[in-house]
Protein backbone atom coordinates (compact mmCIF):
# COMPACT_ATOMS: atom_id res chain seq x y z
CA UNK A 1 8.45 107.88 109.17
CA UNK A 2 10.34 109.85 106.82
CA UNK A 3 8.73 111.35 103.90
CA UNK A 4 11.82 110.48 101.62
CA UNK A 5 14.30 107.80 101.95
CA UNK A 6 17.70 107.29 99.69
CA UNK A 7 19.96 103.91 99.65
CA UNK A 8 22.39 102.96 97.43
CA UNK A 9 24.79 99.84 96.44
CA UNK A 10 26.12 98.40 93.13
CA UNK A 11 23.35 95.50 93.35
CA UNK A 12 25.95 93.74 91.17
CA UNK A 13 23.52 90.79 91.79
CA UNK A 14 21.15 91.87 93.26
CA UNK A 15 20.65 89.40 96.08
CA UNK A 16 18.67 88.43 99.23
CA UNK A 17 21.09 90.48 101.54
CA UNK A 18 20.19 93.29 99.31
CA UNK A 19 16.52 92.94 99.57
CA UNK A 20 17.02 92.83 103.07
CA UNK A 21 18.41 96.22 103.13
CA UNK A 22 16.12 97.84 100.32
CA UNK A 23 13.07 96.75 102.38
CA UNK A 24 14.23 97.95 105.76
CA UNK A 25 15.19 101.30 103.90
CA UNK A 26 11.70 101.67 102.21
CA UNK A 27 9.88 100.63 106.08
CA UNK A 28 11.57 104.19 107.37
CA UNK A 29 9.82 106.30 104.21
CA UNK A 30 6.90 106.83 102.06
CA UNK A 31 8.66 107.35 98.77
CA UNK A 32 12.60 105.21 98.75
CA UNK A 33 14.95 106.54 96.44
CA UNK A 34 17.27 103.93 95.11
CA UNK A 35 21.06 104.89 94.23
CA UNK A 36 22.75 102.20 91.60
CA UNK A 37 26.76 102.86 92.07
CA UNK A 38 29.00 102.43 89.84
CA UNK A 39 26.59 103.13 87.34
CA UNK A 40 29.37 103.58 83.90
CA UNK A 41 32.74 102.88 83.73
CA UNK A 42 33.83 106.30 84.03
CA UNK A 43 32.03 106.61 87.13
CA UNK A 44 33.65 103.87 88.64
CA UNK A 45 36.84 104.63 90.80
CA UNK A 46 39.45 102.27 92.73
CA UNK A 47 39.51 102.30 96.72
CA UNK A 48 42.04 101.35 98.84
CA UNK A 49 38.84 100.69 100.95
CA UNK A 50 37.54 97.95 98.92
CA UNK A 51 39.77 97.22 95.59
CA UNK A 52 38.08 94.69 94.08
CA UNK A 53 34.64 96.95 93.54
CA UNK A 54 36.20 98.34 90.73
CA UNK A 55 37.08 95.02 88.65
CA UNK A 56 35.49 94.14 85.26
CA UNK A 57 34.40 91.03 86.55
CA UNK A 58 32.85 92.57 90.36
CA UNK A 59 30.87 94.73 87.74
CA UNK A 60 29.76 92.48 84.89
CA UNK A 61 25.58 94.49 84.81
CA UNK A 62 24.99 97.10 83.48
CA UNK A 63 23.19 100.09 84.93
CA UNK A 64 20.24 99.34 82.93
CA UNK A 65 20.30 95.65 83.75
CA UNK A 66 20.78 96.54 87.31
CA UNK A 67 17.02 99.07 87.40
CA UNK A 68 15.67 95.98 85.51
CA UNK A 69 16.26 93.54 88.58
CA UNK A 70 15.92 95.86 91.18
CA UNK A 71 12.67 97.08 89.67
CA UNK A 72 11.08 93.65 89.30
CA UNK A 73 12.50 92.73 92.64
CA UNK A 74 10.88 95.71 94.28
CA UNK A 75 7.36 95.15 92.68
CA UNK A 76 7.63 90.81 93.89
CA UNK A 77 8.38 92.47 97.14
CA UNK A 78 5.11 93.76 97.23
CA UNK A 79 6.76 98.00 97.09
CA UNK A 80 4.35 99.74 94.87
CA UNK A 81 5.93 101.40 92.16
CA UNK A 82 4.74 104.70 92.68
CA UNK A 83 6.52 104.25 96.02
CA UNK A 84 10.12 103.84 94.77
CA UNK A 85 12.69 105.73 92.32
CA UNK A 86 15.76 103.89 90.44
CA UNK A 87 18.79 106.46 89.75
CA UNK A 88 22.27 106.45 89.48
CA UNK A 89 24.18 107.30 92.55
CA UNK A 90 27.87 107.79 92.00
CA UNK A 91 29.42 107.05 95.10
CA UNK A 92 33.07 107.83 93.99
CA UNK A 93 31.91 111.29 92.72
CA UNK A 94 30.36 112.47 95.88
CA UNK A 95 29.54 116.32 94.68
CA UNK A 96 27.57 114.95 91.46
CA UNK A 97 25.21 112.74 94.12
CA UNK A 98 22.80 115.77 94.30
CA UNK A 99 22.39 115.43 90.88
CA UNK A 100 20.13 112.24 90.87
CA UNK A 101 18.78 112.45 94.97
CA UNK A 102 17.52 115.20 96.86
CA UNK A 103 19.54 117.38 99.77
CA UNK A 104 17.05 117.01 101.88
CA UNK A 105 16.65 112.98 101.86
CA UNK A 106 17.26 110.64 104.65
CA UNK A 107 19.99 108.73 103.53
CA UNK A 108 20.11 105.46 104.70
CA UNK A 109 23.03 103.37 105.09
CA UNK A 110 24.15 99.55 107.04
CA UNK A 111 27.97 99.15 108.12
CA UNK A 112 29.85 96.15 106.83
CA UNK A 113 33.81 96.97 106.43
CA UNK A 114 36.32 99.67 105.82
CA UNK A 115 34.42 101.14 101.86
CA UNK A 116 30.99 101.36 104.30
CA UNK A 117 33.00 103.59 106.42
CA UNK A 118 34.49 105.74 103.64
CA UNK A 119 31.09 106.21 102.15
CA UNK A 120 29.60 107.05 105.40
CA UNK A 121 32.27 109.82 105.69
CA UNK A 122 31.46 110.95 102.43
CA UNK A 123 28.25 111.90 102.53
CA UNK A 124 28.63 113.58 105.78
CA UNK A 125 31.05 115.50 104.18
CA UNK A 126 28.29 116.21 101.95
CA UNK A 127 26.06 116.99 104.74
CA UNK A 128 23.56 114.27 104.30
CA UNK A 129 21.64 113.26 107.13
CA UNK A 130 22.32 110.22 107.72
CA UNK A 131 20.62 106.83 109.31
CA UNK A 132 22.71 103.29 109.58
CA UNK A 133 20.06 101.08 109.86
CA UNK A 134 22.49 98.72 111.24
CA UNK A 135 26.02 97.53 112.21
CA UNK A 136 27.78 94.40 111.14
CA UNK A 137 30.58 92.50 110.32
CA UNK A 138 31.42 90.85 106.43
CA UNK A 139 30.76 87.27 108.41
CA UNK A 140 27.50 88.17 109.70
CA UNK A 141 26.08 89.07 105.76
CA UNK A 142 23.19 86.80 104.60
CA UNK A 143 25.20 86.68 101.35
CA UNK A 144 26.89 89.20 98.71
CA UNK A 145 27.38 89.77 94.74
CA UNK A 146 30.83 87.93 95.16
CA UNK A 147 29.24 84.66 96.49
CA UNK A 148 26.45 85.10 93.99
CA UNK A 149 29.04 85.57 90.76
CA UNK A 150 31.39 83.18 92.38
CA UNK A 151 28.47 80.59 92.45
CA UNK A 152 27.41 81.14 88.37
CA UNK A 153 31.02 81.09 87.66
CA UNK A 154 31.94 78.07 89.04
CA UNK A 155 28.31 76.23 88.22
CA UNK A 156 27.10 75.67 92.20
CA UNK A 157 23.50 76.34 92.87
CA UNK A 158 22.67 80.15 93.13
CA UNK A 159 19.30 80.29 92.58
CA UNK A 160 18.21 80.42 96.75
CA UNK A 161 20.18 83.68 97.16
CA UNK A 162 19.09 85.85 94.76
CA UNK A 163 14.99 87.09 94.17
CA UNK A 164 13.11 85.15 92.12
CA UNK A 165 12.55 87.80 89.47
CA UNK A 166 16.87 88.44 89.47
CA UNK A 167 17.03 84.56 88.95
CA UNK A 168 14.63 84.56 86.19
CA UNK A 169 15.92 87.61 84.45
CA UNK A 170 19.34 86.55 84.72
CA UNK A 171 18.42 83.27 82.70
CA UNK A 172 15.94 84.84 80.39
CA UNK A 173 18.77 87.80 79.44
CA UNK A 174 21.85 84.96 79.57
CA UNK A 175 23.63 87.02 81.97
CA UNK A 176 24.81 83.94 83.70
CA UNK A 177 26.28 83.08 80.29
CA UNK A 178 28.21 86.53 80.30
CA UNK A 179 29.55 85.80 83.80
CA UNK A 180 31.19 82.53 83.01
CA UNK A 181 32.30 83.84 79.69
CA UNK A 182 34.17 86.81 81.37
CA UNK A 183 35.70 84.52 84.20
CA UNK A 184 36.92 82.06 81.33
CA UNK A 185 38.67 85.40 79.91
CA UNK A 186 39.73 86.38 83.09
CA UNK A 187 41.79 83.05 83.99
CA UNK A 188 43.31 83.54 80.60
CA UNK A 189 45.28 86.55 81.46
C-alpha cells in the first residue's frame, strides 16, 4: 500500500463512475490526495484531446462547490476525513501541479480516450510515478458529468447516478436550477 495516493478529474458532477475511481484510488494508500481540474477559469485550457472540457456549460461548479460534493461524498463513502485531502490540480498547467500535491505521490490514473492519454504523458513528463488503475473504453464508463448535466438539463431522472450527498446538495444549493438556466442561454446563441 502506498503511503500517499493523488487522483484528479473535474468531478463536474461528481458521479457514481467517479466514486468508483476515488475509492479504488484511496484502497492503494493511507492518506488520497484529491486533484479538482479545472479549478478557475483561467486555469482552464482548450484540448484538441477533448474540446468540449473547456465549455461554460461542461464546467457549470465551481471549485468550491466541487470540494463540497466530493467531501460529503467521501465521508457517505465511509473515507475518514483525516484520510483524504481536496486541492486544486491544474491539469493544463502541468509545472504548477507541485504546487498543491507532493513529488513524491503515487499518482493514480484510469484510461478512457485520447485527453486520458495526454494527461498521462504529462505527468510523466513531470516525472510522476504513475499507476493506471485501469484501461477502458468511453462505452464501457458506468456514466459521466455529460450524461449527468445532459439528464438535469433536459428533466430525465438523474438522481441513481450521482451519490446521494451530490444529489442532495445539488437540490439544497439549486445547482440543478443553474444548469437548466445556462442550457436555456446556451440554445439562445
Amino acid at each position: 500500500m502506498d503511503k500517499v495516493g493523488v487522483i484528479h478529474g473535474r468531478f463536474q458532477m461528481l458521479h457514481v463512475g467517479h466514486m468508483e475511481y476515488l475509492l479504488a484510488g484511496k484502497e492503494r494508500c493511507e492518506y488520497l490526495i484529491i486533484g479538482i481540474t479545472n479549478p478557475d477559469s483561467f486555469l482552464t485550457k482548450y484540448s484538441d484531446a477533448n474540446p468540449h472540457r473547456s465549455t461554460t456549460l461542461a464546467n457549470p461548479l465551481t471549485y468550491f462547490e466541487r470540494f463540497q460534493m466530493i467531501n460529503t461524498a467521501m465521508v457517505e463513502a465511509g473515507v475518514k476525513r483525516n484520510e483524504f485531502d481536496i486541492v486544486p490540480f491544474p491539469i493544463n498547467y502541468p509545472k504548477l501541479i507541485f504546487n498543491y500535491a507532493p513529488r513524491s505521490a503515487k499518482y493514480y490514473m484510469t484510461i478512457y480516450d485520447e485527453w486520458s492519454k495526454e494527461k498521462q504523458l504529462s505527468l510523466q513528463n513531470l516525472g510522476c510515478n504513475i499507476d493506471v488503475m485501469w484501461t477502458r473504453t468511453n462505452s464501457e464508463k458506468v456514466t459521466s458529468g455529460s450524461e449527468v448535466r445532459d439528464c438535469i438539463l433536459h428533466n430525465k431522472s438523474w438522481e441513481h447516478l450521482v451519490p446521494k450527498a451530490v444529489y442532495n446538495y445539488i437540490i439544497q444549493n439549486g445547482i440543478d436550477e443553474r444548469i437548466r438556466c445556462m442550457g436555456k442561454e446556451h440554445e439562445l446563441e
